[in-house]
N, C-alpha and C. Protein backbone atom coordinates (compact mmCIF):
# COMPACT_ATOMS: atom_id res chain seq x y z
N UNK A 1 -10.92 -14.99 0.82
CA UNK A 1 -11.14 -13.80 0.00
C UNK A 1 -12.55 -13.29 0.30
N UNK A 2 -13.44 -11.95 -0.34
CA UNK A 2 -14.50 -11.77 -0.16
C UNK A 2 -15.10 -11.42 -1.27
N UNK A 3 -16.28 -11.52 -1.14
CA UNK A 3 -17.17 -10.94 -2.19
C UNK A 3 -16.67 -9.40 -2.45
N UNK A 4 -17.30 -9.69 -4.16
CA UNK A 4 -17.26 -8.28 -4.29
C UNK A 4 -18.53 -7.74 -4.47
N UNK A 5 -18.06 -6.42 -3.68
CA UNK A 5 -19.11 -5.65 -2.90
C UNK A 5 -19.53 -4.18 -4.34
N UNK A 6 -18.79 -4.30 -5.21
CA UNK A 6 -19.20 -3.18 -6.14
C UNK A 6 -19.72 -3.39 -7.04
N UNK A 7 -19.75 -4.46 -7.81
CA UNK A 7 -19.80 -4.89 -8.43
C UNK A 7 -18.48 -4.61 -10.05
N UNK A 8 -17.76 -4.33 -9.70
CA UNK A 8 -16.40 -3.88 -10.49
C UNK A 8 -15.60 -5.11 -9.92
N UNK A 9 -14.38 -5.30 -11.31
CA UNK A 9 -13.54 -5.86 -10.15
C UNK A 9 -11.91 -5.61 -11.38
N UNK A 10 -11.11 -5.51 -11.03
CA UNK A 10 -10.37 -5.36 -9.29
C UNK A 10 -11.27 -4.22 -8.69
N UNK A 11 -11.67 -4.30 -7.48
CA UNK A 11 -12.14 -3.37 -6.80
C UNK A 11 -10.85 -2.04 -6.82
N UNK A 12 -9.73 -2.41 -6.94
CA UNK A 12 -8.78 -1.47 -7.06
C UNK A 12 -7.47 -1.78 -7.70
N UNK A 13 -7.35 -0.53 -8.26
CA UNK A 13 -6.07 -1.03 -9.56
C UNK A 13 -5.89 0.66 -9.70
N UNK A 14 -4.47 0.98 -8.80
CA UNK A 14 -3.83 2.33 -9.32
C UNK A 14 -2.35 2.28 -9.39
N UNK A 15 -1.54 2.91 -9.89
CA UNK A 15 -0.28 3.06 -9.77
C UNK A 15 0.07 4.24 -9.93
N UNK A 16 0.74 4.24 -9.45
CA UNK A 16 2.02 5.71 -9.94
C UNK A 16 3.69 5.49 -10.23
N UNK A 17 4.14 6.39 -11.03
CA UNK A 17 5.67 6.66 -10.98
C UNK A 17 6.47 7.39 -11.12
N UNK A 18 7.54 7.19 -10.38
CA UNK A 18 8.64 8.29 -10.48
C UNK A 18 9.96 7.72 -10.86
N UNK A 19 10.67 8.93 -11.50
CA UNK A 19 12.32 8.59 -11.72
C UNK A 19 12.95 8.74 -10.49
N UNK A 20 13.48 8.11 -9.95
CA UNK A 20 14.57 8.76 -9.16
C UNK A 20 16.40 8.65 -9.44
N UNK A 21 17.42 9.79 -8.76
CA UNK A 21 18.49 9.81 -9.26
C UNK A 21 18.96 8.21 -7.91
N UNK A 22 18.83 7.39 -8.29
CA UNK A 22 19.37 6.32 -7.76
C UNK A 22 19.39 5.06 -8.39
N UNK A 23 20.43 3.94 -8.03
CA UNK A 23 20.46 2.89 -8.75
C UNK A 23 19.39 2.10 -8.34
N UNK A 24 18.61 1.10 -9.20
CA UNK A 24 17.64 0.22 -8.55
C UNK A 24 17.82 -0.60 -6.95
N UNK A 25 19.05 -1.32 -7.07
CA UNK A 25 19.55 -1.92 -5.76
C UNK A 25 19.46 -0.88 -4.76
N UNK A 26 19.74 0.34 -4.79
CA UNK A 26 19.74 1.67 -3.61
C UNK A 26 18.21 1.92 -3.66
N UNK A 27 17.03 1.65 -4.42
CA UNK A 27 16.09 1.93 -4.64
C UNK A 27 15.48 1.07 -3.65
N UNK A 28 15.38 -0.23 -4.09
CA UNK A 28 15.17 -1.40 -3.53
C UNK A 28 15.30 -1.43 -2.12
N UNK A 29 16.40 -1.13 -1.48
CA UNK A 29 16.95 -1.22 0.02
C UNK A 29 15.92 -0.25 0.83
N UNK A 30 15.43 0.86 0.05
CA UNK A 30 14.54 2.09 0.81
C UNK A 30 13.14 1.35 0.95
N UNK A 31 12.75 1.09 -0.26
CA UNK A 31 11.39 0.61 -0.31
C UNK A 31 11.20 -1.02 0.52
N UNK A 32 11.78 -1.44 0.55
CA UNK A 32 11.88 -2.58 1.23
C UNK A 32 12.04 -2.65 2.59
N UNK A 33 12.35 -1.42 3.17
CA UNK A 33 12.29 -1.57 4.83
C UNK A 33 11.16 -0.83 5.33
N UNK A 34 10.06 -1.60 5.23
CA UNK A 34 8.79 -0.97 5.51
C UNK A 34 8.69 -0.55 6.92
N UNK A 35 9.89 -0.77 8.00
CA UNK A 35 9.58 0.31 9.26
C UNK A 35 9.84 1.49 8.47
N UNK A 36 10.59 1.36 7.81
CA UNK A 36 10.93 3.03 7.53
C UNK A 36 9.54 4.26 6.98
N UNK A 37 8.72 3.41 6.69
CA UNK A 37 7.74 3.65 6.25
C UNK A 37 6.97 4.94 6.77
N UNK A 38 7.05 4.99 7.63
CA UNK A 38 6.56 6.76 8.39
C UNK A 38 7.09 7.79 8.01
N UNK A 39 8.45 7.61 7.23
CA UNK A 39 9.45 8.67 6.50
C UNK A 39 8.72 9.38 5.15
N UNK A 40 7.73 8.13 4.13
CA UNK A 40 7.21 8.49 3.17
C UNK A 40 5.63 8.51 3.27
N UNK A 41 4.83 7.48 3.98
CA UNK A 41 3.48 7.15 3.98
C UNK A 41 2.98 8.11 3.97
N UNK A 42 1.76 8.39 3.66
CA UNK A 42 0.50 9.54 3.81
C UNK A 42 -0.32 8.88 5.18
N UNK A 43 -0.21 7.35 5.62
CA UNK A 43 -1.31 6.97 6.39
C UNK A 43 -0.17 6.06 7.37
N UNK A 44 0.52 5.21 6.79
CA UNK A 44 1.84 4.17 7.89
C UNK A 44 2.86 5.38 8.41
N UNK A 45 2.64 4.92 9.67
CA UNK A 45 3.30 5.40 10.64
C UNK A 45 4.98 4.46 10.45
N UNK A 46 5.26 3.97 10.28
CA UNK A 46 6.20 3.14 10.50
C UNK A 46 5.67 1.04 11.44
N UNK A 47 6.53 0.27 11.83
CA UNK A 47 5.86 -0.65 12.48
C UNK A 47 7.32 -1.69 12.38
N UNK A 48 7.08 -2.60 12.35
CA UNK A 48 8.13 -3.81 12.99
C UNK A 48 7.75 -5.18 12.11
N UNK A 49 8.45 -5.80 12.09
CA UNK A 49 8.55 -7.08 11.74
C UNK A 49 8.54 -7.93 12.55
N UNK A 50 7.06 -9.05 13.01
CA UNK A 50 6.87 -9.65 13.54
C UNK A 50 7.33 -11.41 13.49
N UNK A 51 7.03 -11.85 12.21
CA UNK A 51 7.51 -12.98 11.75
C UNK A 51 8.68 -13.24 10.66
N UNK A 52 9.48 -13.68 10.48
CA UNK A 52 10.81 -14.06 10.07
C UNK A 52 11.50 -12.81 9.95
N UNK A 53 12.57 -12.59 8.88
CA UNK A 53 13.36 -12.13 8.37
C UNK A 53 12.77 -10.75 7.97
N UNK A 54 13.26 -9.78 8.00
CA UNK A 54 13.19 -8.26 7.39
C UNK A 54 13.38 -8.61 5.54
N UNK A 55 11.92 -8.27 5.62
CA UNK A 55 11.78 -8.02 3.53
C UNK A 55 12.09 -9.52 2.96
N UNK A 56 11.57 -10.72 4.12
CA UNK A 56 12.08 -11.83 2.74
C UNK A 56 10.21 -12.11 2.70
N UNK A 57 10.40 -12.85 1.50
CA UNK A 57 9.47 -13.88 1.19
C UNK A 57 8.25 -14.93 2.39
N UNK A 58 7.21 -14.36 3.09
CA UNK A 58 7.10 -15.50 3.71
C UNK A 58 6.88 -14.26 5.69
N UNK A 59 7.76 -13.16 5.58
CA UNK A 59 7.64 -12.23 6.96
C UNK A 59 6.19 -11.75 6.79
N UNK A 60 6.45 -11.43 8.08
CA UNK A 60 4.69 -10.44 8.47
C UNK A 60 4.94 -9.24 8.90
N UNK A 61 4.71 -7.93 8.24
CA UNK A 61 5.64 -6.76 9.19
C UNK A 61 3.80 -6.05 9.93
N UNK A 62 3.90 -5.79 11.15
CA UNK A 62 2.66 -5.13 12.16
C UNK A 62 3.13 -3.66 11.44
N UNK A 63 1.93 -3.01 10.97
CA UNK A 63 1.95 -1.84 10.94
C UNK A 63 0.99 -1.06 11.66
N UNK A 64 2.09 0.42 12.66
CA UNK A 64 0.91 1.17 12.63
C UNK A 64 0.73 2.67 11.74
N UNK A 65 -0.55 2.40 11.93
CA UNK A 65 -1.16 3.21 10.86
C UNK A 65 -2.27 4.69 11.29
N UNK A 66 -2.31 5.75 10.72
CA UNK A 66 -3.03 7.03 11.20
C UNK A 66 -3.58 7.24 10.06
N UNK A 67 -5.28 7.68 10.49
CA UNK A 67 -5.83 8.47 9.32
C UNK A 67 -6.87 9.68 10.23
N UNK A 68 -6.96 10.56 9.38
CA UNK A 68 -7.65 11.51 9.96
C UNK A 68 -8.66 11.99 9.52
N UNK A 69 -9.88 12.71 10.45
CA UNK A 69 -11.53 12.81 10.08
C UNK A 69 -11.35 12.82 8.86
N UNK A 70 -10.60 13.73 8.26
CA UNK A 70 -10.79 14.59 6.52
C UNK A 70 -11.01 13.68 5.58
N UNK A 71 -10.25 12.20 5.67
CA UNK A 71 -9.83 11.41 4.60
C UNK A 71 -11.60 10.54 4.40
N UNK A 72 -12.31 10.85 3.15
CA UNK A 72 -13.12 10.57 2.94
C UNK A 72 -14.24 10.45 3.75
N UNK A 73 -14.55 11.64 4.54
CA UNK A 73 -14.97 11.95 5.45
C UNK A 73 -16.52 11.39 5.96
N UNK A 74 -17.34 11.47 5.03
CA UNK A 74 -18.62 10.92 4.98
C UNK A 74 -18.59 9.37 5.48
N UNK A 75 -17.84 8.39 4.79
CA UNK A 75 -17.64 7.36 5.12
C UNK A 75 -17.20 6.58 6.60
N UNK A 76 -17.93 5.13 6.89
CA UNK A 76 -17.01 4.92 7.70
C UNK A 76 -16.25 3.86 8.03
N UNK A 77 -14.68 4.79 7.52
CA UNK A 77 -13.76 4.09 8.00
C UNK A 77 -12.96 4.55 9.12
N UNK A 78 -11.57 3.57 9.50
CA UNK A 78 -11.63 3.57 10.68
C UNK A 78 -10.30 5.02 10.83
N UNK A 79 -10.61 5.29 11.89
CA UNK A 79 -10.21 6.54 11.99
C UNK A 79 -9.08 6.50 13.08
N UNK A 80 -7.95 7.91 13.39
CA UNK A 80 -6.95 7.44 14.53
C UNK A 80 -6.08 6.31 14.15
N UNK A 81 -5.18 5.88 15.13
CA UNK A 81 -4.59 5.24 15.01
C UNK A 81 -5.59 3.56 14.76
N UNK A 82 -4.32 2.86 14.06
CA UNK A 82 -4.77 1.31 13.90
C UNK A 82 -3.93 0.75 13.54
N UNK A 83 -3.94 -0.60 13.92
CA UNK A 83 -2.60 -1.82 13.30
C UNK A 83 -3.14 -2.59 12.07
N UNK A 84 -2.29 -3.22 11.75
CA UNK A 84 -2.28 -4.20 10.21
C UNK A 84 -1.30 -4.58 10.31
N UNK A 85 -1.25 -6.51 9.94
CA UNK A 85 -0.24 -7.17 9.13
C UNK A 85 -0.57 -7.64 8.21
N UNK A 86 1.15 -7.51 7.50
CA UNK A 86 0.90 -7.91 6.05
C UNK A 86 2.28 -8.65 6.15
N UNK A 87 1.81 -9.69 4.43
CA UNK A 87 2.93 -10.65 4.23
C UNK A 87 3.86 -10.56 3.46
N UNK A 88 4.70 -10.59 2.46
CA UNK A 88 6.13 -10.57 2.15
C UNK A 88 5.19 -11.23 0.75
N UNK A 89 4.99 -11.27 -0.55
CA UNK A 89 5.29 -12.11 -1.33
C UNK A 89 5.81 -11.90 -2.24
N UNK A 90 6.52 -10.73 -2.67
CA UNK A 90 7.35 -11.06 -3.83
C UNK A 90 8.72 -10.41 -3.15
N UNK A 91 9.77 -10.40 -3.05
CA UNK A 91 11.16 -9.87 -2.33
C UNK A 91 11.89 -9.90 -3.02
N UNK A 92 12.28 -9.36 -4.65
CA UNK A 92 13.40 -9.41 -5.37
C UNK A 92 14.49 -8.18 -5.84
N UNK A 93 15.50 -8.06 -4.99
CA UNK A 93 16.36 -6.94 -4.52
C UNK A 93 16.58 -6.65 -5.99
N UNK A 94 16.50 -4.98 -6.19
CA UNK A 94 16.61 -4.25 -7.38
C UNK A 94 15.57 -4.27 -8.63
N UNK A 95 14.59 -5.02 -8.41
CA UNK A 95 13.30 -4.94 -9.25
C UNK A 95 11.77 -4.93 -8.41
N UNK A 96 11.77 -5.88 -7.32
CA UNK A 96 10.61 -5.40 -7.02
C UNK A 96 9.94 -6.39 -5.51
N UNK A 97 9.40 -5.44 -4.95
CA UNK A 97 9.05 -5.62 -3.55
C UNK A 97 7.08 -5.50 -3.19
N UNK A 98 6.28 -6.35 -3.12
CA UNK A 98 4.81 -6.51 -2.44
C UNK A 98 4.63 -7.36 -1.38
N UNK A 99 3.54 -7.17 -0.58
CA UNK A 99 3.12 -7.14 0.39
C UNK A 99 1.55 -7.28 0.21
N UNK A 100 0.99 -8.07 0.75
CA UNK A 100 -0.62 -8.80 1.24
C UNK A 100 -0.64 -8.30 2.27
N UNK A 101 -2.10 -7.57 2.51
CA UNK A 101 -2.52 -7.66 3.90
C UNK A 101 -3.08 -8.32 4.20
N UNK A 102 -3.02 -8.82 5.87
CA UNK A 102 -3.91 -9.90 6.44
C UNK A 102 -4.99 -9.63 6.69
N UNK A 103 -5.82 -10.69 6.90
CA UNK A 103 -7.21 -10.49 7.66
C UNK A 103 -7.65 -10.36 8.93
N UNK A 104 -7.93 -10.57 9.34
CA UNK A 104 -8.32 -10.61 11.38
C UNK A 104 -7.40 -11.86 11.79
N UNK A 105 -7.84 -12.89 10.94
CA UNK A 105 -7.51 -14.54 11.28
C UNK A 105 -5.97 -14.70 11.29
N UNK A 106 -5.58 -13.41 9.88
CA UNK A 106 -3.87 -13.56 9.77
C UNK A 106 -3.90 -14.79 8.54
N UNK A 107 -5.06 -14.28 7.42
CA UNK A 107 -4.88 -15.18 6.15
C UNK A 107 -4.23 -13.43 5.11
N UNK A 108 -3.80 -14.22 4.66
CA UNK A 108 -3.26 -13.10 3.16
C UNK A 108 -5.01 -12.71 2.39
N UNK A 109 -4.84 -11.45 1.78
CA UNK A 109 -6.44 -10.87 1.04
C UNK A 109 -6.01 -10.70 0.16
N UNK A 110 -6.95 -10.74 -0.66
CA UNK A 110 -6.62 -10.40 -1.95
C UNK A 110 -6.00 -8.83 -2.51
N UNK A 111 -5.56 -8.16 -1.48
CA UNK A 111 -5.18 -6.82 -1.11
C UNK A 111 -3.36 -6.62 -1.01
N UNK A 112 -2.87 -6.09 -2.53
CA UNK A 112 -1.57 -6.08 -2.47
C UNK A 112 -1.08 -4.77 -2.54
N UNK A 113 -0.18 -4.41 -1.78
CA UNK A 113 0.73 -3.17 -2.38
C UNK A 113 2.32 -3.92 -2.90
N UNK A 114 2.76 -2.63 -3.49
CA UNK A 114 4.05 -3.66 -4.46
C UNK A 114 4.37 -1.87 -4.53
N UNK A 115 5.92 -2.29 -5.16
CA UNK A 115 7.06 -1.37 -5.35
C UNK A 115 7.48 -1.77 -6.66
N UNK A 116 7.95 -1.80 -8.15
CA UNK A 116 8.40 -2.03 -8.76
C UNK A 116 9.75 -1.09 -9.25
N UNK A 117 10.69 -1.43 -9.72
CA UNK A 117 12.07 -0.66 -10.32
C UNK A 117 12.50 -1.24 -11.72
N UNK A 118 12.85 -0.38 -12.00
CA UNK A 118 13.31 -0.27 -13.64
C UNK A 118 14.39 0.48 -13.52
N UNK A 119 15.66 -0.22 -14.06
CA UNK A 119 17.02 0.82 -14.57
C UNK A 119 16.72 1.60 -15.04
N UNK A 120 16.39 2.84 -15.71
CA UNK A 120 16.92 3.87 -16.33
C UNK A 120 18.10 4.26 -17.04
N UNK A 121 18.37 5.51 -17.48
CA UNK A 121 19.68 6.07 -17.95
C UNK A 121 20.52 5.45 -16.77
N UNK A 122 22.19 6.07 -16.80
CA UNK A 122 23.11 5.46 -15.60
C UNK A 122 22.57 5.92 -15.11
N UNK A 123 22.66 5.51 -13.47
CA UNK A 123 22.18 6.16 -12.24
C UNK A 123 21.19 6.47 -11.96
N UNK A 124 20.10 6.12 -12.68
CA UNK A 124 18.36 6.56 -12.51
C UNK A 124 17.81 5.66 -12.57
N UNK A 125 16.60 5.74 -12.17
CA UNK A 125 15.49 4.24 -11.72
C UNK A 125 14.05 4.78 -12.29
N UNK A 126 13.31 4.66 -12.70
CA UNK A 126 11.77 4.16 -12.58
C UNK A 126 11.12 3.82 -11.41
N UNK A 127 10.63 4.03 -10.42
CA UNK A 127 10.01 3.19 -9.47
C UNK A 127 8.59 3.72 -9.37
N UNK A 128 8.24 1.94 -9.29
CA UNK A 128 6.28 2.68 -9.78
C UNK A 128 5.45 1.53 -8.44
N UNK A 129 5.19 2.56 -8.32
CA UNK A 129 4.13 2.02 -6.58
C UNK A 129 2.51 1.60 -7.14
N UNK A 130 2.21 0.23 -6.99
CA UNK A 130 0.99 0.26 -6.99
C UNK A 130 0.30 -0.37 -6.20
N UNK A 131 -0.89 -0.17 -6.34
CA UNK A 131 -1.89 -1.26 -5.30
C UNK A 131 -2.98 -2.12 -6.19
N UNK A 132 -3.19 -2.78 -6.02
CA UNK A 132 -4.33 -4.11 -6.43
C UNK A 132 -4.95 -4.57 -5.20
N UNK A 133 -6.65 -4.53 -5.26
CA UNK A 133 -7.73 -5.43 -4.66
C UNK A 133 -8.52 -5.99 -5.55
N UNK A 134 -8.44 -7.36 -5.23
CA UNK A 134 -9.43 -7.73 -6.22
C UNK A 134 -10.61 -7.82 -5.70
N UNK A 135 -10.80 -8.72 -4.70
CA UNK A 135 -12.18 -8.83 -3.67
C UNK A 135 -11.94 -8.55 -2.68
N UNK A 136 -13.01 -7.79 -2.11
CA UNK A 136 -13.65 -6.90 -1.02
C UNK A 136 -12.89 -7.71 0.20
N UNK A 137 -11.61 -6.78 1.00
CA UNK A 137 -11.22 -7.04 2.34
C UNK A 137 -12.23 -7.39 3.50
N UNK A 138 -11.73 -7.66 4.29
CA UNK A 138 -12.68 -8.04 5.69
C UNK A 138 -13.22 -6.54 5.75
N UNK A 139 -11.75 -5.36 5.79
CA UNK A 139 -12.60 -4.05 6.61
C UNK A 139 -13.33 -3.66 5.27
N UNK A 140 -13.62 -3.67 4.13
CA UNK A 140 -13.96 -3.22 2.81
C UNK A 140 -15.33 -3.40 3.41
N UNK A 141 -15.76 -5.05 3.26
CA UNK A 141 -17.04 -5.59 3.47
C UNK A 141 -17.64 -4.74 4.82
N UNK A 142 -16.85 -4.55 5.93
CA UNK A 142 -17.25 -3.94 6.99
C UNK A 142 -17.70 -2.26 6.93
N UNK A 143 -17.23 -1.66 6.33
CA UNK A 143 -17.40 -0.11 5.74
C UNK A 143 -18.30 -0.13 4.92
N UNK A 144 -18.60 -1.36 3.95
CA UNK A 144 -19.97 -0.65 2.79
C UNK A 144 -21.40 -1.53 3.47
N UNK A 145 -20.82 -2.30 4.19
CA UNK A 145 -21.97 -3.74 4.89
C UNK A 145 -23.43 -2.79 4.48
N UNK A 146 -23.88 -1.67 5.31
CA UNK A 146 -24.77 -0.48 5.61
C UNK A 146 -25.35 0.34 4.13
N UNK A 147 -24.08 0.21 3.01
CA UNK A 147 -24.39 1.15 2.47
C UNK A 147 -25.32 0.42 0.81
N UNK A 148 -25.63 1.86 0.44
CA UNK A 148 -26.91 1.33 -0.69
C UNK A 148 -25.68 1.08 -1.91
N UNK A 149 -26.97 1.12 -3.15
CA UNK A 149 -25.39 0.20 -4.47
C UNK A 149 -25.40 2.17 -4.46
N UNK A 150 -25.76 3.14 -4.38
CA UNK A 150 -25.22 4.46 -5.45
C UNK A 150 -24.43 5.13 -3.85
N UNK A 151 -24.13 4.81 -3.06
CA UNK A 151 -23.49 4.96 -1.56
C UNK A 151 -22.34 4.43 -1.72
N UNK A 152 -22.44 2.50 -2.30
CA UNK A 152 -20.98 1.50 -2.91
C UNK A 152 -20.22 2.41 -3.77
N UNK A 153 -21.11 2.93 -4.69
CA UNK A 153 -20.49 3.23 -5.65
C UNK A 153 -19.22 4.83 -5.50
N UNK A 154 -20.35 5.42 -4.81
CA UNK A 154 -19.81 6.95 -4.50
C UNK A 154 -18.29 6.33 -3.36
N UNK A 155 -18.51 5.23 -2.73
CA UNK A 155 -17.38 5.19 -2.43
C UNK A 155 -15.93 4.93 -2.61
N UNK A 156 -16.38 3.81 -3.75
CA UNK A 156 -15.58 2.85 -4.28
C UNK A 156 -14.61 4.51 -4.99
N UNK A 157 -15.65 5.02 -6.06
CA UNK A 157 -15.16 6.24 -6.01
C UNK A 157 -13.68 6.82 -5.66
N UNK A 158 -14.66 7.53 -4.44
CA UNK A 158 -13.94 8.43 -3.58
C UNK A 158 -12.49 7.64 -3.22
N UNK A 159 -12.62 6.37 -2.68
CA UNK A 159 -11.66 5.60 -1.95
C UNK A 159 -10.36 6.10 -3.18
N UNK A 160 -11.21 5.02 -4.05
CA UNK A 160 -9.79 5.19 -5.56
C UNK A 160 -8.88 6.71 -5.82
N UNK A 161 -9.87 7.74 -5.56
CA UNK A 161 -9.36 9.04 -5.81
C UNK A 161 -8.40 9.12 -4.18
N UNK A 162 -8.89 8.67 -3.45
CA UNK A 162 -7.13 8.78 -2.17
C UNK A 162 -6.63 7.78 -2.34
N UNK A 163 -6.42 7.06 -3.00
CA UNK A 163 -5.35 5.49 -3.18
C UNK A 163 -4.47 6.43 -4.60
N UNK A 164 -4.82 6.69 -5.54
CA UNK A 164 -4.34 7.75 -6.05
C UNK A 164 -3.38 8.73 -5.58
N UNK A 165 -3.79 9.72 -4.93
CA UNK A 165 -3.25 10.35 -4.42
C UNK A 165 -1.78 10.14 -3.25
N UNK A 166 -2.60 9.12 -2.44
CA UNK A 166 -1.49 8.86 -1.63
C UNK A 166 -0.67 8.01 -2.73
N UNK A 167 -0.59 7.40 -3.56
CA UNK A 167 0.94 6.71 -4.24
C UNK A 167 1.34 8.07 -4.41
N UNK A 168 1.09 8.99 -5.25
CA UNK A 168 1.51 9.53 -5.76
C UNK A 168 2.33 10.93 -4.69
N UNK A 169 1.75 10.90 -3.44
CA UNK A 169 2.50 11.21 -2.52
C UNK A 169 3.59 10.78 -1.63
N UNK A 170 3.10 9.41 -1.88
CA UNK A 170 4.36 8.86 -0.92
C UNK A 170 5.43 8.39 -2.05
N UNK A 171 5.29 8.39 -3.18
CA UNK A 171 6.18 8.33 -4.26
C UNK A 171 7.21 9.70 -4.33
N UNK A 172 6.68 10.79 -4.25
CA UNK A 172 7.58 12.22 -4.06
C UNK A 172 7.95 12.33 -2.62
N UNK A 173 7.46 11.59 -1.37
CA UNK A 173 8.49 11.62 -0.31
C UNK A 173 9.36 10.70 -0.43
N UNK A 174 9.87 9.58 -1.50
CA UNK A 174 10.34 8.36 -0.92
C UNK A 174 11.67 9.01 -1.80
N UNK A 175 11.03 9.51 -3.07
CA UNK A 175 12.67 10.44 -4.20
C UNK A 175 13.03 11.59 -3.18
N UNK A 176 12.37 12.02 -2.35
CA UNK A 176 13.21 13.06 -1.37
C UNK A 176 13.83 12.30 -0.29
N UNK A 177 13.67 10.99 0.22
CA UNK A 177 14.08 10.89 1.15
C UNK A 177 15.79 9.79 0.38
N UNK A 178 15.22 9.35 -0.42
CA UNK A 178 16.56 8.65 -1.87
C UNK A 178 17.47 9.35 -1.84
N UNK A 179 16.90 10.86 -2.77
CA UNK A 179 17.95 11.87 -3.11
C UNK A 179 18.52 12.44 -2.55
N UNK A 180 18.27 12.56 -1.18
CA UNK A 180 19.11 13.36 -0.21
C UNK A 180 20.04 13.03 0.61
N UNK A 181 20.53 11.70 0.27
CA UNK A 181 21.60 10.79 0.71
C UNK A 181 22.60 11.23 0.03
C-alpha cells in the first residue's frame, strides 16, 4: 500500500447511480465484461484478460487506457495511451462486480472500482458505480512526489471532480448501451 500523500483519507470515495430498464443478472453480464469496456469508459479503451477466467474471483484483466492533454491539465499525469492490470475481487452475478488495480510489481492497491445492482420495480435495476482509494497508488505517489501540500491539495481536488464525472458518464453510456438491446 502507500502513504497517504494528502493528508485525507480515503484519498477517494465517489459514486454514482443509475436506474436502468434491465434485470440485475442482464445488468451484471454488461458490467462484468470489462473488454467491453471502451463501449462505456471516458478513459478504458477496452483490454483482455490475462490471468484465469473472464470476471471470476482471483483474474487479472490488462487494460488499455487513453487520456488526453485537457484532463486536469496542469498536472502531471500520464497522458496518451497506457496499460493497467487489475484483479477480480468481488464477482457476484446480479449484485455486484470490483476490481483492484495493480502496482508495477502486480500486487493489488488499495485502489478499487466496483459495480453494484439492486432490483428495482419489475424489470429495473439500480446500478451504482463507485471507486475507493484509500492510500496513495504507486502512480498517485509519482504525480504529487514534486508537488507542495496547497499543489496536493488543489489536486486531490481537481482529480475527485473527474472521478466524478467520469462515473457519472460512463454510467449514462453503459444504460445506453443496456437499453438498446
Amino acid at each position: 500500500m502507500g502513504e497517504n500523500t494528502s493528508g485525507i483519507a480515503p484519498l477517494f470515495q465517489v459514486r454514482a447511480e443509475i436506474s436502468v430498464s434491465a434485470e440485475p443478472a442482464d445488468v451484471y453480464s454488461v458490467v462484468s465484461d470489462l473488454a467491453r469496456s471502451g463501449e462505456w469508459s471516458p478513459e478504458c479503451l477496452g483490454g483482455e484478460w490475462v490471468v484465469g477466467a473472464p470476471a471470476e474471483v482471483g483474474s487479472v484483466f490488462r487494460g488499455e487506457n487513453l487520456r488526453s492533454e485537457e484532463v486536469v491539465s496542469w498536472a502531471p499525469v500520464v497522458r496518451g495511451k497506457w496499460h493497467t492490470h487489475s484483479e477480480v475481487v468481488a464477482a457476484e452475478p446480479g449484485r455486484t462486480f470490483r476490481w483492484a488495480m495493480h502496482d508495477g510489481a502486480g500486487s493489488k492497491q488499495d485502489s478499487v472500482w466496483a459495480f453494484d445492482i439492486e432490483a428495482a420495480e419489475p424489470g429495473r435495476s439500480l446500478l451504482v458505480h463507485h471507486f475507493r482509494m484509500g492510500t496513495a497508488t504507486e502512480g498517485i505517489r509519482g504525480i504529487t512526489a514534486e508537488m507542495d501540500r496547497d499543489e496536493k491539495r488543489k489536486f486531490f481536488a481537481d482529480w475527485a471532480e473527474k472521478l466524478e464525472q467520469d462515473l457519472a458518464e460512463t454510467l449514462g453510456r453503459i444504460k445506453l448501451v443496456i437499453e438498446k438491446n
